[in-house]
Protein backbone atom coordinates (compact mmCIF):
# COMPACT_ATOMS: atom_id res chain seq x y z
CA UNK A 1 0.00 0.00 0.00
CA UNK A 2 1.24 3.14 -1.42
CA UNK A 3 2.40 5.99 2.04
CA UNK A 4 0.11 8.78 2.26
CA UNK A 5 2.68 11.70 2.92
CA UNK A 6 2.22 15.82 3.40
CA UNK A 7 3.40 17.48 0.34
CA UNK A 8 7.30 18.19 0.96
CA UNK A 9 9.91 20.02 -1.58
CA UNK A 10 11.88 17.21 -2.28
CA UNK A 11 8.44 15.92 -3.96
CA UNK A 12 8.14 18.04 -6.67
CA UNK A 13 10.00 15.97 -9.31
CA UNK A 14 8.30 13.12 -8.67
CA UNK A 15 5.01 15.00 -8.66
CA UNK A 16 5.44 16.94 -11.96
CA UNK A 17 6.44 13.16 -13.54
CA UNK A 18 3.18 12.39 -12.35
CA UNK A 19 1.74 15.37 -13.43
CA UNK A 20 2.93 15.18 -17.29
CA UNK A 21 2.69 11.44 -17.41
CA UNK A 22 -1.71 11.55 -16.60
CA UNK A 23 -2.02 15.00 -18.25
CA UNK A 24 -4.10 13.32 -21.31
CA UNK A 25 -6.40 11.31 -18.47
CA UNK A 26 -7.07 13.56 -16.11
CA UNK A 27 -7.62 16.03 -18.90
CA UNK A 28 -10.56 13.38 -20.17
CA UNK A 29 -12.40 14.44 -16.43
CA UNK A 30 -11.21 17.34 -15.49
CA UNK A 31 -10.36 20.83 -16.90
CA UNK A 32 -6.73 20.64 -18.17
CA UNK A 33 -4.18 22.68 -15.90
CA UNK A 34 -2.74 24.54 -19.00
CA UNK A 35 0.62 25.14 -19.98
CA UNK A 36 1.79 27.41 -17.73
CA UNK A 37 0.92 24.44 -14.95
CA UNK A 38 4.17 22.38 -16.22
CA UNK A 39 6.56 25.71 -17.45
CA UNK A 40 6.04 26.99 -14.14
CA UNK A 41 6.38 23.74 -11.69
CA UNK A 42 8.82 25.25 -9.58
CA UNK A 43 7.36 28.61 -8.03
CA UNK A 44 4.28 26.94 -8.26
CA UNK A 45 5.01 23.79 -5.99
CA UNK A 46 7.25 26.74 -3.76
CA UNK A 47 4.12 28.61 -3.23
CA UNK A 48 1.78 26.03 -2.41
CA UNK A 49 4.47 24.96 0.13
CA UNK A 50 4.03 28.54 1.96
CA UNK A 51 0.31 28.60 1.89
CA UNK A 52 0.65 25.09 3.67
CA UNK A 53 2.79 26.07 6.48
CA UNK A 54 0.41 29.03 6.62
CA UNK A 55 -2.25 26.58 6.78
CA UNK A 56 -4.59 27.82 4.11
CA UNK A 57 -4.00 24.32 2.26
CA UNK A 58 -3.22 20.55 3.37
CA UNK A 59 -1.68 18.75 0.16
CA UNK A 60 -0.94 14.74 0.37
CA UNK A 61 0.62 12.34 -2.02
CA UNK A 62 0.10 8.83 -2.42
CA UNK A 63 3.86 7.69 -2.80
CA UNK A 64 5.25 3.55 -3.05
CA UNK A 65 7.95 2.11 -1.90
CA UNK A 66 10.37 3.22 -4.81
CA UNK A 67 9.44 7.10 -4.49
CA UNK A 68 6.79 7.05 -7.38
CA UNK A 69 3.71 9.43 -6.80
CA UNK A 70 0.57 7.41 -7.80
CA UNK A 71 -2.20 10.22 -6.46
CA UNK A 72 -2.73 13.41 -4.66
CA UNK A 73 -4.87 14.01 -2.15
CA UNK A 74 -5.81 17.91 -1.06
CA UNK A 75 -7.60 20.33 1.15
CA UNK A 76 -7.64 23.77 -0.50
CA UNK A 77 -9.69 26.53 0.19
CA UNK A 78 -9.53 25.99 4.31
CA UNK A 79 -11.09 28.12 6.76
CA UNK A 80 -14.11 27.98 9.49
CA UNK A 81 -13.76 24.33 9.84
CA UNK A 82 -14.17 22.80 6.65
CA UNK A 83 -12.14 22.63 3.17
CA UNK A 84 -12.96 21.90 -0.30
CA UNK A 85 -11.02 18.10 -0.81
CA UNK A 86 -9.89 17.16 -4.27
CA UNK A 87 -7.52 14.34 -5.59
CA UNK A 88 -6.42 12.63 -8.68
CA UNK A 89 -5.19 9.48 -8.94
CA UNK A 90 -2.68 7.91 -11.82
CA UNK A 91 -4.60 5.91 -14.77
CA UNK A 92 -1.86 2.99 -13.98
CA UNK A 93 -3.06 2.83 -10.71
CA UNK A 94 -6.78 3.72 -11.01
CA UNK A 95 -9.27 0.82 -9.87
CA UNK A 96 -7.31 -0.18 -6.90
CA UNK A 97 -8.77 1.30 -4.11
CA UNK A 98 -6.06 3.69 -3.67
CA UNK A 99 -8.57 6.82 -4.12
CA UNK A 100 -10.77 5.38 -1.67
CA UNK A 101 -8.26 4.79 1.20
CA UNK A 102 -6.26 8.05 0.58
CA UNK A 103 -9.34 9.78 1.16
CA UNK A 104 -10.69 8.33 4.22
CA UNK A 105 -7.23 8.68 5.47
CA UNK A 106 -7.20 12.46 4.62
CA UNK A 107 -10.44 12.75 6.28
CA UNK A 108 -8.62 11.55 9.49
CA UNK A 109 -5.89 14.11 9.57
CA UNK A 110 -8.99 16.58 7.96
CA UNK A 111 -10.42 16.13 11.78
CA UNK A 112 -7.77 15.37 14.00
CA UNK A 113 -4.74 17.26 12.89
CA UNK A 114 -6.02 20.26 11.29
CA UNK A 115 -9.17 20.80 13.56
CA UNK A 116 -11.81 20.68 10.80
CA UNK A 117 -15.52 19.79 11.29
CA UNK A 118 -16.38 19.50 7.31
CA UNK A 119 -15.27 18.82 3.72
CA UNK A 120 -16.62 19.43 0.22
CA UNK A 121 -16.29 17.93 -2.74
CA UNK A 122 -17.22 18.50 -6.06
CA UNK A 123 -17.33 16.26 -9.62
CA UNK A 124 -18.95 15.90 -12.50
CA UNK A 125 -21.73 13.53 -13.53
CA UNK A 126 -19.89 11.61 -16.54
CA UNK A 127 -17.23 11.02 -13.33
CA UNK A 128 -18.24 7.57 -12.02
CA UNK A 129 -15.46 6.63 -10.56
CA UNK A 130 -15.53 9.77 -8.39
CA UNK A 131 -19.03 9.98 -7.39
CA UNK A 132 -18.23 6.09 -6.52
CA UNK A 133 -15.07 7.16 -3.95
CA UNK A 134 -17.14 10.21 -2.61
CA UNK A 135 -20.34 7.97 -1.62
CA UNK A 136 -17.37 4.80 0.00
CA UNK A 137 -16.09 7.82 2.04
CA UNK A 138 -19.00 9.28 3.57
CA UNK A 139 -19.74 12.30 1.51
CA UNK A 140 -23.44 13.56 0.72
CA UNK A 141 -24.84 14.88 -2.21
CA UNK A 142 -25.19 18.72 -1.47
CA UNK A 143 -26.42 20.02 -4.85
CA UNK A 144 -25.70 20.48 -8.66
CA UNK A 145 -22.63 22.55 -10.04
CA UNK A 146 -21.22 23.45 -12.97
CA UNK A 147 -17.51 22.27 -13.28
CA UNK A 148 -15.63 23.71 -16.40
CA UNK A 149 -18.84 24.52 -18.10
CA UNK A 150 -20.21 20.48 -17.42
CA UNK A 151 -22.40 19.55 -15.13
CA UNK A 152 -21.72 17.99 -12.01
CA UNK A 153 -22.66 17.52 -8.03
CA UNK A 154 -21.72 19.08 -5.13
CA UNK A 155 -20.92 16.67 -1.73
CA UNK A 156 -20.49 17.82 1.61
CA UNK A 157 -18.91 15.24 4.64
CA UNK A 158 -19.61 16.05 8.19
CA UNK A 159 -16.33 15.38 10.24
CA UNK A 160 -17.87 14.76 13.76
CA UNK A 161 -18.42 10.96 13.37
CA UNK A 162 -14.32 10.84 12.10
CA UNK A 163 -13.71 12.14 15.38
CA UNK A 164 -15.74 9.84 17.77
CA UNK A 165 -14.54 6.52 16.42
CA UNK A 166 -10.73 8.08 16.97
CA UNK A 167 -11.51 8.91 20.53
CA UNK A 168 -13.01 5.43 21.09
């Protein structure tokens, strides 16, 4: 099983391979990062390091044993308690369970290290595979969105119930 790890400099090559090498598939569900995603990797990954230790973001990788990143898990957006979650997961690795574990794992530190009560989620409707991890990991339908122009549904996940079965 693949180490669910807080984002860290010394990941970013490994994380842009991952990047470039599932552009094409995540670009079949999700809006394409552009260009300027991959030219400017660097500063990018650099600032998204200083809004975590600032705490406005939680970013995760799914890493194995020979330093490959297979997934990333996130929390952007953070404040009152809750956080908008999103992850991606490579195509060579997609069907495992991997999505589903990383998330119910990033629910736990969601509650018990960074002190939120709630997550959202968002995906859209030709997303099965998504909607499928969402309803495994406790999320709720909340309402319909529009996500790049397509349609899609928002999910919500209340964090309470995380938190009694860790202090059990």
């Amino acid at each position: 099983m693949p180490s669910l790890q807080r984002l860290r400099p010394d990941h970013a090559p490994a994380l842009l391979a991952f990047e470039q090498e599932n552009r094409a598939y995540f670009a079949a569900s999700v809006p394409d990062r552009g260009d300027a995603y991959f030219t400017d990797f660097a500063a990018r990954h650099s600032g998204l390091l200083a809004e975590q230790d600032a705490g406005l973001i939680h970013f995760h990788v799914l890493v194995d044993d020979g330093g490959e990143v297979l997934g990333r898990i996130n929390l952007v957006d953070v404040a009152d308690g809750s956080a908008e979650l999103g992850y991606r997961i490579a195509e060579k690795a997609a069907g495992r369970g991997l999505a589903t574990s990383a998330v119910l794992r990033v629910c736990v530190l969601a509650a018990t290290e960074y002190g939120l009560t709630s997550l959202r989620a968002a995906t859209t409707l030709d997303n099965a595979g998504s909607r499928a991890v969402l309803a495994r990991t406790g999320f709720v339908p909340a309402g319909e969105v529009l996500l790049g122009g397509h349609p899609g549904i928002s999910y919500t996940r209340d964090l309470s119930e995380v938190l009694e079965g860790v202090t059990r």
